[in-house]
C-alpha atoms as a PDB file:
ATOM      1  CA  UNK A   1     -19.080  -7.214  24.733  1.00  0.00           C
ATOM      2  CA  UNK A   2     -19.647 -10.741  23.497  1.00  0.00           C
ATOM      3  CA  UNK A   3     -18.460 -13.752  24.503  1.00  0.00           C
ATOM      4  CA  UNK A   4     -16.837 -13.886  21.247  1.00  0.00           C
ATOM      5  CA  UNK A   5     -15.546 -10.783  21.109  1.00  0.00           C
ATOM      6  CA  UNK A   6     -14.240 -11.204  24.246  1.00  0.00           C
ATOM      7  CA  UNK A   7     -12.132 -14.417  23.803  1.00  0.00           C
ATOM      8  CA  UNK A   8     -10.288 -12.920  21.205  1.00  0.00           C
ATOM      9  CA  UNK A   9      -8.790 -10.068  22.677  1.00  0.00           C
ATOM     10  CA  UNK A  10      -8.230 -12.240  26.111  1.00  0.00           C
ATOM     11  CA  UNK A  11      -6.613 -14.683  23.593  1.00  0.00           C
ATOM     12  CA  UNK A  12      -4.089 -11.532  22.197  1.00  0.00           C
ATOM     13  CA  UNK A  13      -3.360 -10.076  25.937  1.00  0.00           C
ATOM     14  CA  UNK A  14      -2.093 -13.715  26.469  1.00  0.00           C
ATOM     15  CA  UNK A  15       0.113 -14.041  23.278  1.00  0.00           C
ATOM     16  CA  UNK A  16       1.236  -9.986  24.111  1.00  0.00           C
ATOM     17  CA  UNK A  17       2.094 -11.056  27.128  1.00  0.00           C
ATOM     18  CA  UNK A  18       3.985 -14.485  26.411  1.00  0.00           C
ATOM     19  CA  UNK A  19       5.377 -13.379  23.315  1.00  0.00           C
ATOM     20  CA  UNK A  20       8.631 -14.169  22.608  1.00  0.00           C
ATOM     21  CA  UNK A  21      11.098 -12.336  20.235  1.00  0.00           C
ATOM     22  CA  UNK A  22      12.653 -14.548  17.073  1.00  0.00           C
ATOM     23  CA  UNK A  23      15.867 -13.747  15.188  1.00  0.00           C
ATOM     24  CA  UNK A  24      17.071 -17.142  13.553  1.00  0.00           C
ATOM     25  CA  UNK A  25      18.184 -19.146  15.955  1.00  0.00           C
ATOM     26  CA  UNK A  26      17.582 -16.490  18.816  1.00  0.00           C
ATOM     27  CA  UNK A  27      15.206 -16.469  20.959  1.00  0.00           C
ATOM     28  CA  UNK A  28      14.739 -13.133  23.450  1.00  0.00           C
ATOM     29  CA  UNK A  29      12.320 -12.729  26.285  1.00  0.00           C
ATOM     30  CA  UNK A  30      11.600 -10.484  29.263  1.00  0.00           C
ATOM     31  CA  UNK A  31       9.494 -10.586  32.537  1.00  0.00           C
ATOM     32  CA  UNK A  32       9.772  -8.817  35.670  1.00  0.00           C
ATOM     33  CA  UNK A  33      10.215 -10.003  39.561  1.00  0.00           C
ATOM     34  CA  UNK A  34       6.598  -7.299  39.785  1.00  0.00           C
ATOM     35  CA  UNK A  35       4.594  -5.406  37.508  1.00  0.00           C
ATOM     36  CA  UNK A  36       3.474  -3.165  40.736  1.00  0.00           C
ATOM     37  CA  UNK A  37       6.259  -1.059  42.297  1.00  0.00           C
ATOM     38  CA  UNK A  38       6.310   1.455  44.986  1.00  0.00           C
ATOM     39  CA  UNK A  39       7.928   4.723  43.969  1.00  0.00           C
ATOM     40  CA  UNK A  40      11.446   4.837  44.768  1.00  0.00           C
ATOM     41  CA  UNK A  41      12.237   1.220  45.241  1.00  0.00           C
ATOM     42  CA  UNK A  42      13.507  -1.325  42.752  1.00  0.00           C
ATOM     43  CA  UNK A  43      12.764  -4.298  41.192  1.00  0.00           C
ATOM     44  CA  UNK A  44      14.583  -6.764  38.994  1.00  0.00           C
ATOM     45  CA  UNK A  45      13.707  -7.362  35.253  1.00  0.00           C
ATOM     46  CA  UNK A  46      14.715 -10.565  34.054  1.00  0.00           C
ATOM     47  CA  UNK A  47      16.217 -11.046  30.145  1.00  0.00           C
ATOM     48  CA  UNK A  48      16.656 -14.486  28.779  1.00  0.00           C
ATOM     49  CA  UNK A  49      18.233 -15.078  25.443  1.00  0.00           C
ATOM     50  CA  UNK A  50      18.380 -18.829  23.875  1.00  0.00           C
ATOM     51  CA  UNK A  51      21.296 -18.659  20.994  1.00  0.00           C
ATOM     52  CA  UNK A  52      24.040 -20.697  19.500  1.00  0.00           C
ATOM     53  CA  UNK A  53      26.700 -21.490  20.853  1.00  0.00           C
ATOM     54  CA  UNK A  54      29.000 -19.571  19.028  1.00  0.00           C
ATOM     55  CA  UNK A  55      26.912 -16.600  18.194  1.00  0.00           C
ATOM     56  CA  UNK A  56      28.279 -12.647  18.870  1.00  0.00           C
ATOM     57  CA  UNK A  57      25.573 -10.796  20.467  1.00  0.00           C
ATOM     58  CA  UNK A  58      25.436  -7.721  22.341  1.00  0.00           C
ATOM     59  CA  UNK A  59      23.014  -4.931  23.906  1.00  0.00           C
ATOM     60  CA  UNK A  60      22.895  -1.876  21.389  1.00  0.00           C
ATOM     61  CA  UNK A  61      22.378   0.170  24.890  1.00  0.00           C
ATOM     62  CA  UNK A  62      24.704  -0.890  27.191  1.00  0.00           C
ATOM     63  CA  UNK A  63      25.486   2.517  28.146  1.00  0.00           C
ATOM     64  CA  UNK A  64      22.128   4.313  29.012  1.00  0.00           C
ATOM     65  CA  UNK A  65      21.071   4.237  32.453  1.00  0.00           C
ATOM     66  CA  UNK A  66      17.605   4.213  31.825  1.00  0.00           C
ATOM     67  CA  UNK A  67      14.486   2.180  29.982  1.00  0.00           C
ATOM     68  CA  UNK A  68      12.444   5.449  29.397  1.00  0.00           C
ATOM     69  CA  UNK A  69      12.205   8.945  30.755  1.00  0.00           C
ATOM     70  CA  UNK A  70      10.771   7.469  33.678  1.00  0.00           C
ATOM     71  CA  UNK A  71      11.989   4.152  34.336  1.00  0.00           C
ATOM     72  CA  UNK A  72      15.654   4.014  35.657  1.00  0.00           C
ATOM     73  CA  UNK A  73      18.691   1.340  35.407  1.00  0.00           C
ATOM     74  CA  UNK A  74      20.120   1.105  39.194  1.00  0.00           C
ATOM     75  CA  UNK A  75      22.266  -1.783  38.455  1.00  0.00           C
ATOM     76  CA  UNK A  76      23.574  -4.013  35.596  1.00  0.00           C
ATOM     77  CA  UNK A  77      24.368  -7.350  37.692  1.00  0.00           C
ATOM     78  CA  UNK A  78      26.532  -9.557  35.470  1.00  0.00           C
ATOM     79  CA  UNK A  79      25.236 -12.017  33.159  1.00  0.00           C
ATOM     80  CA  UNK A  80      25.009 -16.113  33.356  1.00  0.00           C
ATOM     81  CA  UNK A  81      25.430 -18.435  30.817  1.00  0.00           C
ATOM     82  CA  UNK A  82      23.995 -22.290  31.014  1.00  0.00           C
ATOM     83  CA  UNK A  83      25.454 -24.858  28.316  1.00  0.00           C
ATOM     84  CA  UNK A  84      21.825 -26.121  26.793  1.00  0.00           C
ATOM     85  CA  UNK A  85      23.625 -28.909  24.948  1.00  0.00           C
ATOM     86  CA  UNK A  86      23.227 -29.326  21.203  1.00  0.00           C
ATOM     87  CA  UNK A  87      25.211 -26.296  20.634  1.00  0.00           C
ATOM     88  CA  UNK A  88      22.570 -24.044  22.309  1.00  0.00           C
ATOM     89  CA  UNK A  89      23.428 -21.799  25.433  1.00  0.00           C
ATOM     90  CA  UNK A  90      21.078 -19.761  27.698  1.00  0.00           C
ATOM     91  CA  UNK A  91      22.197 -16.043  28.278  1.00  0.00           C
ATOM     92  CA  UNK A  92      20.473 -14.570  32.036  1.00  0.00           C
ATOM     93  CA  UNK A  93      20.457 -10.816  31.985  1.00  0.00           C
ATOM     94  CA  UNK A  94      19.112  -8.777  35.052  1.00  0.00           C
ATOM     95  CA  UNK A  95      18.559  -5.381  35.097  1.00  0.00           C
ATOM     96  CA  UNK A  96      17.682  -3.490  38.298  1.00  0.00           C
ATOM     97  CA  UNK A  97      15.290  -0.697  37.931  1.00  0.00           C
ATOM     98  CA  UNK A  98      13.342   1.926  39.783  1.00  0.00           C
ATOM     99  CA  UNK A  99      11.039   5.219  39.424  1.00  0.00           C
ATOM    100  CA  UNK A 100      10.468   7.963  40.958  1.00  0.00           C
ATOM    101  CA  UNK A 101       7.213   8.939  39.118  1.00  0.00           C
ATOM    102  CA  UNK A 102       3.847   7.138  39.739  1.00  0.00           C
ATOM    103  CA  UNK A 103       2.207   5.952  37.160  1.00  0.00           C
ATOM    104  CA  UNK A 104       1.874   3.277  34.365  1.00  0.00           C
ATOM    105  CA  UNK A 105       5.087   3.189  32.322  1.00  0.00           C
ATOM    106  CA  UNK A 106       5.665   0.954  29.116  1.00  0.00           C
ATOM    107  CA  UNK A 107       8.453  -0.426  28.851  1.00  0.00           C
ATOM    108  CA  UNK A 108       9.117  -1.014  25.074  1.00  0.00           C
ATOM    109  CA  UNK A 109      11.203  -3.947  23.200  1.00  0.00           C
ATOM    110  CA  UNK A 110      14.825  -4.161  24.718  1.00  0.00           C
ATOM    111  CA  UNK A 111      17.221  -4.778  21.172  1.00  0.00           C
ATOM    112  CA  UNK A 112      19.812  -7.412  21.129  1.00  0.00           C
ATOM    113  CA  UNK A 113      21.921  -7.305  18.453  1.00  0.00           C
ATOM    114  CA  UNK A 114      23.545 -11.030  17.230  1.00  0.00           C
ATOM    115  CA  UNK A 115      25.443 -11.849  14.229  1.00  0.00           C
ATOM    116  CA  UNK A 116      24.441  -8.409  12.162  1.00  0.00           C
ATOM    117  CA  UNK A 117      20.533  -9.714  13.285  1.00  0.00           C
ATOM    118  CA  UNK A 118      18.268  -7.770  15.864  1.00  0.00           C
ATOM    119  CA  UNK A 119      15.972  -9.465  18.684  1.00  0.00           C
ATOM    120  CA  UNK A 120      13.889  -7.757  20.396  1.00  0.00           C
ATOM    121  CA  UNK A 121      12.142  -8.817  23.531  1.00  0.00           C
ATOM    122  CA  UNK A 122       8.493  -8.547  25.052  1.00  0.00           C
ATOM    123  CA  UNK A 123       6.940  -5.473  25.630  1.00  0.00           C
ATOM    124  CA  UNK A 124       6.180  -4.793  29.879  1.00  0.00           C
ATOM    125  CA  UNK A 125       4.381  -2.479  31.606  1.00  0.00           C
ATOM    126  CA  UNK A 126       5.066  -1.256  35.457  1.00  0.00           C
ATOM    127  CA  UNK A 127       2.959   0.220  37.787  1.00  0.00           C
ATOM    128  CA  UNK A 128       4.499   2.536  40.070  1.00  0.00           C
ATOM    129  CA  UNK A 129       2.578   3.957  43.345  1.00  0.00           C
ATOM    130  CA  UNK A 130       3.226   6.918  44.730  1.00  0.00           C
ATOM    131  CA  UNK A 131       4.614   7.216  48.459  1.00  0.00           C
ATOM    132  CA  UNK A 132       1.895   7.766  51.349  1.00  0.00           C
ATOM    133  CA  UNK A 133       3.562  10.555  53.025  1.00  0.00           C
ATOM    134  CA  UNK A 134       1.100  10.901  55.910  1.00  0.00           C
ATOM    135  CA  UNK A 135       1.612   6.965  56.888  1.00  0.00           C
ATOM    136  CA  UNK A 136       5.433   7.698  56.911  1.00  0.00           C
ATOM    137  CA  UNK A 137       6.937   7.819  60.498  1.00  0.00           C
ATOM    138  CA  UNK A 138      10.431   9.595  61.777  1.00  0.00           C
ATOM    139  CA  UNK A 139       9.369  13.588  59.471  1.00  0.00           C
ATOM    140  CA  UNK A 140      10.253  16.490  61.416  1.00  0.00           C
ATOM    141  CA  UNK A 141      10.899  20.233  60.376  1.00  0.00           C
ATOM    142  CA  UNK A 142      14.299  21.155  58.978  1.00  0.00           C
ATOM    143  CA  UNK A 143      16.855  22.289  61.382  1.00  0.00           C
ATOM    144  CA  UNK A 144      17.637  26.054  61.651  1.00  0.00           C
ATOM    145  CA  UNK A 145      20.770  27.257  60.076  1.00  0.00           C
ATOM    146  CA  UNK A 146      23.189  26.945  63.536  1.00  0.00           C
ATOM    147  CA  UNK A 147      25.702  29.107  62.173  1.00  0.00           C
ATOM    148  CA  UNK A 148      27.910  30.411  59.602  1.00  0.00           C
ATOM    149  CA  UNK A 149      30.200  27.940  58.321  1.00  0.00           C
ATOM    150  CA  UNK A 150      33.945  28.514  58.262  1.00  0.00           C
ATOM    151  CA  UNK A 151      35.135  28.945  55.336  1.00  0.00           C
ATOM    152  CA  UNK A 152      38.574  28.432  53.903  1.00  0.00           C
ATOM    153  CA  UNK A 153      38.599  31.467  51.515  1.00  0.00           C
ATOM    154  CA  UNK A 154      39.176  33.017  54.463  1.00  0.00           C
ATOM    155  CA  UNK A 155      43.029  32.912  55.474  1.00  0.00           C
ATOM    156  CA  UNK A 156      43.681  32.704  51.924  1.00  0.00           C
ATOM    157  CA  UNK A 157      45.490  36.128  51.238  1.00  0.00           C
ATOM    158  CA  UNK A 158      47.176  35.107  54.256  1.00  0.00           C
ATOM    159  CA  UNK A 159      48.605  31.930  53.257  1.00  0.00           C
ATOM    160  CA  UNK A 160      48.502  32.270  49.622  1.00  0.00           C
ATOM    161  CA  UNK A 161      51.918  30.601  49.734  1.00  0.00           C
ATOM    162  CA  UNK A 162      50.409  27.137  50.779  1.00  0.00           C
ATOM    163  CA  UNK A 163      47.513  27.144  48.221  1.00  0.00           C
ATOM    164  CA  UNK A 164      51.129  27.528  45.392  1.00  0.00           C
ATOM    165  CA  UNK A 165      53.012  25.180  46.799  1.00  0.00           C
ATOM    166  CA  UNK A 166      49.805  22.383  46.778  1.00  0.00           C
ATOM    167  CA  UNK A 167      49.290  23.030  43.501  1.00  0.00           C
ATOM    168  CA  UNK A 168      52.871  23.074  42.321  1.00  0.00           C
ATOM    169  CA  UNK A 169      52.898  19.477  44.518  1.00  0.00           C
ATOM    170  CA  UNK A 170      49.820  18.293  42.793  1.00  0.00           C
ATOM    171  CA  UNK A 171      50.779  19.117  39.008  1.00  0.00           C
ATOM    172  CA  UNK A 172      54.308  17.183  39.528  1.00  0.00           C
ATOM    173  CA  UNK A 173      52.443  14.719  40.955  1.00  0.00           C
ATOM    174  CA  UNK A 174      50.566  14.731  37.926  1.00  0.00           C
ATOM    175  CA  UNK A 175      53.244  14.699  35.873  1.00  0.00           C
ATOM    176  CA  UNK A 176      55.677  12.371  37.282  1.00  0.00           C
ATOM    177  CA  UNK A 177      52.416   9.541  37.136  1.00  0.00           C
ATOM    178  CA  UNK A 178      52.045  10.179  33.095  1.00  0.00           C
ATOM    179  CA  UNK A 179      55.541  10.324  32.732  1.00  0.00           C
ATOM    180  CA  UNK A 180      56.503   7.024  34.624  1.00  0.00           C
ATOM    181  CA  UNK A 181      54.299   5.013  36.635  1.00  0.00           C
ATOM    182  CA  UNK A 182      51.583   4.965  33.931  1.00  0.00           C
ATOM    183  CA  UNK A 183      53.986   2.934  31.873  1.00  0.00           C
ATOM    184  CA  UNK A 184      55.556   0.764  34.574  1.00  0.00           C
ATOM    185  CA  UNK A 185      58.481   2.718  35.027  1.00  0.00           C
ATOM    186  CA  UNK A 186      59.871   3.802  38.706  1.00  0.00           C
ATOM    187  CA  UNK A 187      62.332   6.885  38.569  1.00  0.00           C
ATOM    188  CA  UNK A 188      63.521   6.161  42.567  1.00  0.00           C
ATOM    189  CA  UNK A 189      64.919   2.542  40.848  1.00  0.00           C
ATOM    190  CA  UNK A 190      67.949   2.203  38.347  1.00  0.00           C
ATOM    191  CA  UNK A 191      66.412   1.680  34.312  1.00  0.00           C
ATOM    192  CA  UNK A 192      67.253  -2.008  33.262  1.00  0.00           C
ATOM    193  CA  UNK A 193      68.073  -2.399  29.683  1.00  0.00           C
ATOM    194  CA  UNK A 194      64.799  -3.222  27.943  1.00  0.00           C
ATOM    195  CA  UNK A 195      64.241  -6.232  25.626  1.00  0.00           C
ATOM    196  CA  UNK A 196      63.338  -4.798  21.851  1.00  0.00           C
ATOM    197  CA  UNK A 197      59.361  -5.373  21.497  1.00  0.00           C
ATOM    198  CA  UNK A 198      59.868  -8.651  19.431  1.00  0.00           C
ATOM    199  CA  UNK A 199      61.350 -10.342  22.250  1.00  0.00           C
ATOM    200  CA  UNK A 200      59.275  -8.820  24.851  1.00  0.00           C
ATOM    201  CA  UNK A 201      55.967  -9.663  23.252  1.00  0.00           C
ATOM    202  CA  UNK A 202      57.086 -13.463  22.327  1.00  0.00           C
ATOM    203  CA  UNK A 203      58.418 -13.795  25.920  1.00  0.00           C
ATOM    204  CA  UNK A 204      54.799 -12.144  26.984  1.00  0.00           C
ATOM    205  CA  UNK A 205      52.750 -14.433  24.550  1.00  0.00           C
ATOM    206  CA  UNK A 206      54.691 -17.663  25.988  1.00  0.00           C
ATOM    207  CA  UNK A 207      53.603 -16.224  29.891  1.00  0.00           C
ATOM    208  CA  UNK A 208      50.217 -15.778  29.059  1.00  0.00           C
ATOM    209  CA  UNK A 209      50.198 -19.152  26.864  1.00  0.00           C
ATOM    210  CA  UNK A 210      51.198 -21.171  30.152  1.00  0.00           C
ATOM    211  CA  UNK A 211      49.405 -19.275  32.370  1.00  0.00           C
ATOM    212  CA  UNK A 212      46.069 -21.391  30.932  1.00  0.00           C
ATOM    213  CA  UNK A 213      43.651 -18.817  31.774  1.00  0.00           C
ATOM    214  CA  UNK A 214      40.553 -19.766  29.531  1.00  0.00           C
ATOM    215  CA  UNK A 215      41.403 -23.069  30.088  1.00  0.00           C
ATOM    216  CA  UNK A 216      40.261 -22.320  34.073  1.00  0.00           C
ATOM    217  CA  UNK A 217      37.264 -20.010  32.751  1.00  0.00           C
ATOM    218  CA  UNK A 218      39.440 -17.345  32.456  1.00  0.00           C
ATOM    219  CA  UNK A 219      38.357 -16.092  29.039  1.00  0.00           C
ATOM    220  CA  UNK A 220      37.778 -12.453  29.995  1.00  0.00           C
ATOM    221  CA  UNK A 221      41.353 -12.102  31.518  1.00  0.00           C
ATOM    222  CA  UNK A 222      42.956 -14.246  28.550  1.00  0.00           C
ATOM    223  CA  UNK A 223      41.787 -12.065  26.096  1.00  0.00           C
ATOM    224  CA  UNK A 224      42.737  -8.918  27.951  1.00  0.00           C
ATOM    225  CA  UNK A 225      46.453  -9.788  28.861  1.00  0.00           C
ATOM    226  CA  UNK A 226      46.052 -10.827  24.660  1.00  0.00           C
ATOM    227  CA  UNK A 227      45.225  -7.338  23.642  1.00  0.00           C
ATOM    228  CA  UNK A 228      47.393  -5.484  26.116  1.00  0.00           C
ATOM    229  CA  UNK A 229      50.543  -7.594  25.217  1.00  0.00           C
ATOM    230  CA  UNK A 230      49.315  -6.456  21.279  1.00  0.00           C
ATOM    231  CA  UNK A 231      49.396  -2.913  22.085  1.00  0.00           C
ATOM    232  CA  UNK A 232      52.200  -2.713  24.110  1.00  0.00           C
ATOM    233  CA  UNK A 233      54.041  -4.126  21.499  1.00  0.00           C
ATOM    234  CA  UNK A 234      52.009  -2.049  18.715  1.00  0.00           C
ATOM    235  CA  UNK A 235      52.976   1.437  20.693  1.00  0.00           C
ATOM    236  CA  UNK A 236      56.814   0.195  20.907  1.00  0.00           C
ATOM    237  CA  UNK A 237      57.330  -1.313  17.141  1.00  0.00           C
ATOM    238  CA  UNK A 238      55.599   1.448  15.424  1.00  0.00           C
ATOM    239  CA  UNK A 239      55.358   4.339  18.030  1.00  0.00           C
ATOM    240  CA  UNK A 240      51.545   4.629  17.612  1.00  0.00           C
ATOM    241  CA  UNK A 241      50.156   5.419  21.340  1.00  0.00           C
ATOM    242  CA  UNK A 242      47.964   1.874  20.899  1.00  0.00           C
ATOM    243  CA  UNK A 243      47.362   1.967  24.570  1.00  0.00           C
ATOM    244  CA  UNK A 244      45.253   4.554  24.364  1.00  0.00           C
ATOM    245  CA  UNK A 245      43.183   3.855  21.139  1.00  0.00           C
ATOM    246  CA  UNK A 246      40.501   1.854  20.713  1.00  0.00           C
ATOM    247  CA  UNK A 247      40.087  -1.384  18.561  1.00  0.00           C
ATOM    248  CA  UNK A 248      38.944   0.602  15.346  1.00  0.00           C
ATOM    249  CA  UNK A 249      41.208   3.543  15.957  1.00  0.00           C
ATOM    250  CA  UNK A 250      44.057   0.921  16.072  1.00  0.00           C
ATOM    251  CA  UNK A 251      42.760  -0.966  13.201  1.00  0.00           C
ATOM    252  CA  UNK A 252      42.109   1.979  11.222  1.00  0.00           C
ATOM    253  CA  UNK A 253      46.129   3.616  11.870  1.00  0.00           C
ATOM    254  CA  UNK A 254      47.819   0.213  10.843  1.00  0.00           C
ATOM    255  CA  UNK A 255      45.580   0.139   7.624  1.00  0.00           C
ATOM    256  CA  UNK A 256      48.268   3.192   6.477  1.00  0.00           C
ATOM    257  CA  UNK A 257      51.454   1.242   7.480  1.00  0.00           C
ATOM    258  CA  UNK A 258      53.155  -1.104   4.942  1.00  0.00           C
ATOM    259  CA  UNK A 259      54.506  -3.365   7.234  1.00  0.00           C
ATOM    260  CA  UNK A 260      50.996  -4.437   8.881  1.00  0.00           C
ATOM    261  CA  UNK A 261      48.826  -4.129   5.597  1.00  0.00           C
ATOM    262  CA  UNK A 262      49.368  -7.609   4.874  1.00  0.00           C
ATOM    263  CA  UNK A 263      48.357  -9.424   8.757  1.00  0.00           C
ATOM    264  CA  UNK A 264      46.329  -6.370   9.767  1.00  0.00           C
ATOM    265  CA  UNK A 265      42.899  -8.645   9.177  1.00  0.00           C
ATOM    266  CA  UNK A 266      44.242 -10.799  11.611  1.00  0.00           C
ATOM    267  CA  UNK A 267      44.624  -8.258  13.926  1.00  0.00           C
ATOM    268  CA  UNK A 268      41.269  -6.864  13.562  1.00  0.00           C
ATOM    269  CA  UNK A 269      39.585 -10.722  14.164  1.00  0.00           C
ATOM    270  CA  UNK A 270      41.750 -10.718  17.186  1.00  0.00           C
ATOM    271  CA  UNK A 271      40.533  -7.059  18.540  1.00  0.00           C
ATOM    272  CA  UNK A 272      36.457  -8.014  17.539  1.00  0.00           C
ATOM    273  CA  UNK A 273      36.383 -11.146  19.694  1.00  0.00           C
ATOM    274  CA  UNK A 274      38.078  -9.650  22.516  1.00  0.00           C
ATOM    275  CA  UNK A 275      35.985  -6.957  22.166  1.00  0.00           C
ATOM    276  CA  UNK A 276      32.996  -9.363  22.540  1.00  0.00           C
ATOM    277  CA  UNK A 277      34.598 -11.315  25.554  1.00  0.00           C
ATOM    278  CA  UNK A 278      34.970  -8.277  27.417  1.00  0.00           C
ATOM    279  CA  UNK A 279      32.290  -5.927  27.045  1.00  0.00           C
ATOM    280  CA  UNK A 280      29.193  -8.485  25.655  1.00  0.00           C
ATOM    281  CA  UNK A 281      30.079 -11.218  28.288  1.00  0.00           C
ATOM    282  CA  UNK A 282      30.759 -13.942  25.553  1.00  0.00           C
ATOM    283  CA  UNK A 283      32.221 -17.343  26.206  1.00  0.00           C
ATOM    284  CA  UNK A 284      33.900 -17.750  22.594  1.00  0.00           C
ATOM    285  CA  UNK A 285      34.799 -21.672  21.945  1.00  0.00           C
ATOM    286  CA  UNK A 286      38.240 -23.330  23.004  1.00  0.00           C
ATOM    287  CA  UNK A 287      39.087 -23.131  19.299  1.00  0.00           C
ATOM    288  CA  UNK A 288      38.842 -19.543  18.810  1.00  0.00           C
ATOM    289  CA  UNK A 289      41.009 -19.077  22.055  1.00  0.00           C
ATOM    290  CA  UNK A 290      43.950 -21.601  20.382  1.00  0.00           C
ATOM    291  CA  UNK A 291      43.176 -19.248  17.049  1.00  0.00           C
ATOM    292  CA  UNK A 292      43.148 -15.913  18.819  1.00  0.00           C
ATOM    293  CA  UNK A 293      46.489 -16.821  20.552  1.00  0.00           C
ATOM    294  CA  UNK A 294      48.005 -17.837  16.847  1.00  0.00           C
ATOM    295  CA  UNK A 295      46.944 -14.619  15.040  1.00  0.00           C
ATOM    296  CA  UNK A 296      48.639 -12.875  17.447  1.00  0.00           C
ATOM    297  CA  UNK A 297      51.930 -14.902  17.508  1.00  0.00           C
ATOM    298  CA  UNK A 298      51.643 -14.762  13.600  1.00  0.00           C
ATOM    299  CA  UNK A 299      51.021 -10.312  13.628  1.00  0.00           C
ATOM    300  CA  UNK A 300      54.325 -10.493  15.960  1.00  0.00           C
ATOM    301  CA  UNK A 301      56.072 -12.319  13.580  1.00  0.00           C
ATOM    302  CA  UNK A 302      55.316 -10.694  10.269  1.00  0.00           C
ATOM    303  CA  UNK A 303      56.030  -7.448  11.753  1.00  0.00           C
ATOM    304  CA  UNK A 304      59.139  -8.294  13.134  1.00  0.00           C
ATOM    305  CA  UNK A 305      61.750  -6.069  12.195  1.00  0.00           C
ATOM    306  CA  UNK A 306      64.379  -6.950   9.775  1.00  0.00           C
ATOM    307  CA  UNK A 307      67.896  -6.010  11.065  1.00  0.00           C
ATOM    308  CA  UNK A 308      70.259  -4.909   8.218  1.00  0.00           C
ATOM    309  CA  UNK A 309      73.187  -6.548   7.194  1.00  0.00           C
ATOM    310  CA  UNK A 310      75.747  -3.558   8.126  1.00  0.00           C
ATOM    311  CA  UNK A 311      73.621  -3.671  11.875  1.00  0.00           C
ATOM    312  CA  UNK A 312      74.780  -7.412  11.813  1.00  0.00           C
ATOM    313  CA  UNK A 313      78.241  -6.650  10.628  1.00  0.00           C
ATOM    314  CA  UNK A 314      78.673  -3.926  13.335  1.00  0.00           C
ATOM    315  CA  UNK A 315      77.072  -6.428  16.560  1.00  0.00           C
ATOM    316  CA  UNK A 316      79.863  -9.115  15.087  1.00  0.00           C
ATOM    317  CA  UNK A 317      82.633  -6.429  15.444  1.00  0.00           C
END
């Protein structure tokens, strides 16, 4: 090989190897804590994403465990975010992995998906060494079957009336948890006359206003008490099990109602950024907490119910 055949492809291993994925204003790149593992153990690959401030960006596959058939995903640590300055943040992503087949394995471009875009980050490759088993210390044979194992089978025709009763225990059990404590409610304690779901969720959007939680770095927890205090008051005002749904399911029901045609956009904003906070990590600006919080205040209101006059006539009576 020449020498100037050879400075070009040492030149393109380099720029492989440092290259750096571009979509606008993101930047997405990947290196890991060692390129030579031992089979069975793990090691940490690093992902570092440069983006706006404000961007929406999430992993397409957040919920595979692994890289490739032979790489695996042990652990998804959380993620930290570092305030750049000039309306630029740094996003640091580790993902623990580990194989249990020797080898060379590639692993390809990791997608991050921000603002509709796609980033993808260098490609790595990991070397994984199989396990000396004749250097490995503490082996012995496997231990002769000591006995037969009682089994409980057994003294079942016996007591056949225990095995009914635990069951009959277990579906009440069952039962009384989706019929009460799942929504809040304790039978052993008399019912207390329940606020109509106006009142409740304005009462409920107040709490969480003045408990300042993304004002502590609470964003995560803001925008979850937002939602659930939304779909409590969703399931209640127009008995559609909200709970239960997800955002588009929710979004997608209330498109067929009259009463939320008109604010259910404003619903919808409020479900995609909490969607974002929760699941992608995001630290959304102090302004779209304030706007968040409105939107919902706003969905309450124009849904509120209008009481007719011969309801009003009757309550003055």
């Amino acid at each position: 090989m020449s020498q100037h055949v050879r400075h070009i492809v040492m030149t393109a291993v380099v720029l492989m190897a440092a290259a750096t994925a571009w979509s606008g204003n993101v930047t997405f790149k990947a290196r890991l804590d060692s390129a030579t593992l031992l089979m069975g153990k793990t090691t940490a690959l690093h992902l570092e994403i440069t983006q706006d401030k404000g961007a929406r960006g999430f992993f397409p596959g957040e919920q595979l465990d692994t890289l490739n058939a032979m790489v695996e995903i042990a652990e998804r640590p959380a993620a930290d975010t570092t305030d750049l300055g000039n309306n630029r943040i740094q996003i640091d992503r580790d993902l623990i992995i580990q194989s249990f087949d020797s080898g060379m394995w590639i692993i390809k471009p990791i997608p991050y998906v921000v603002n509709g875009d796609t980033a993808y980050c260098n490609q790595l490759t990991l070397k994984v060494l199989p396990v000396d088993v004749s250097k490995m210390k503490d082996i012995h044979d496997i231990k002769p079957v000591e006995g037969v194992p009682f089994n409980l089978l057994d003294w079942l025709p016996d007591y056949w009336w225990l095995w009914l009763l635990g069951l009959l225990l277990i579906g009440g059990g069952i039962w009384a948890y989706h019929k009460y404590y799942k929504k809040g409610i304790n039978p052993l304690k008399p019912l207390k006359k329940r606020l109509p779901p106006y009142e409740e969720a304005m009462i409920n959007l107040q709490n969480l206003k003045a408990a300042q939680l993304w004002q502590r770095g609470q964003e995560k927890e803001y925008f979850t008490g937002l939602t659930d205090i939304l779909r409590v008051y969703i399931d209640r005002r127009f008995d559609i099990n909200a709970v239960e749904m997800t955002s588009s399911q929710i979004i997608d029901t209330l498109k067929k109602n009259d009463e939320t045609r008109a604010v259910n956009e404003q619903l919808e904003m409020i479900l995609e950024v909490a969607d974002i906070v929760k699941f992608a990590n995001a630290r959304p600006l102090a302004d779209d907490n304030e706007v968040a919080y409105q939107r919902a205040v706003n969905f309450v209101e124009a849904t509120r119910p209008v009481e007719q006059p011969e309801k009003k006539e009757e309550d003055a009576k």
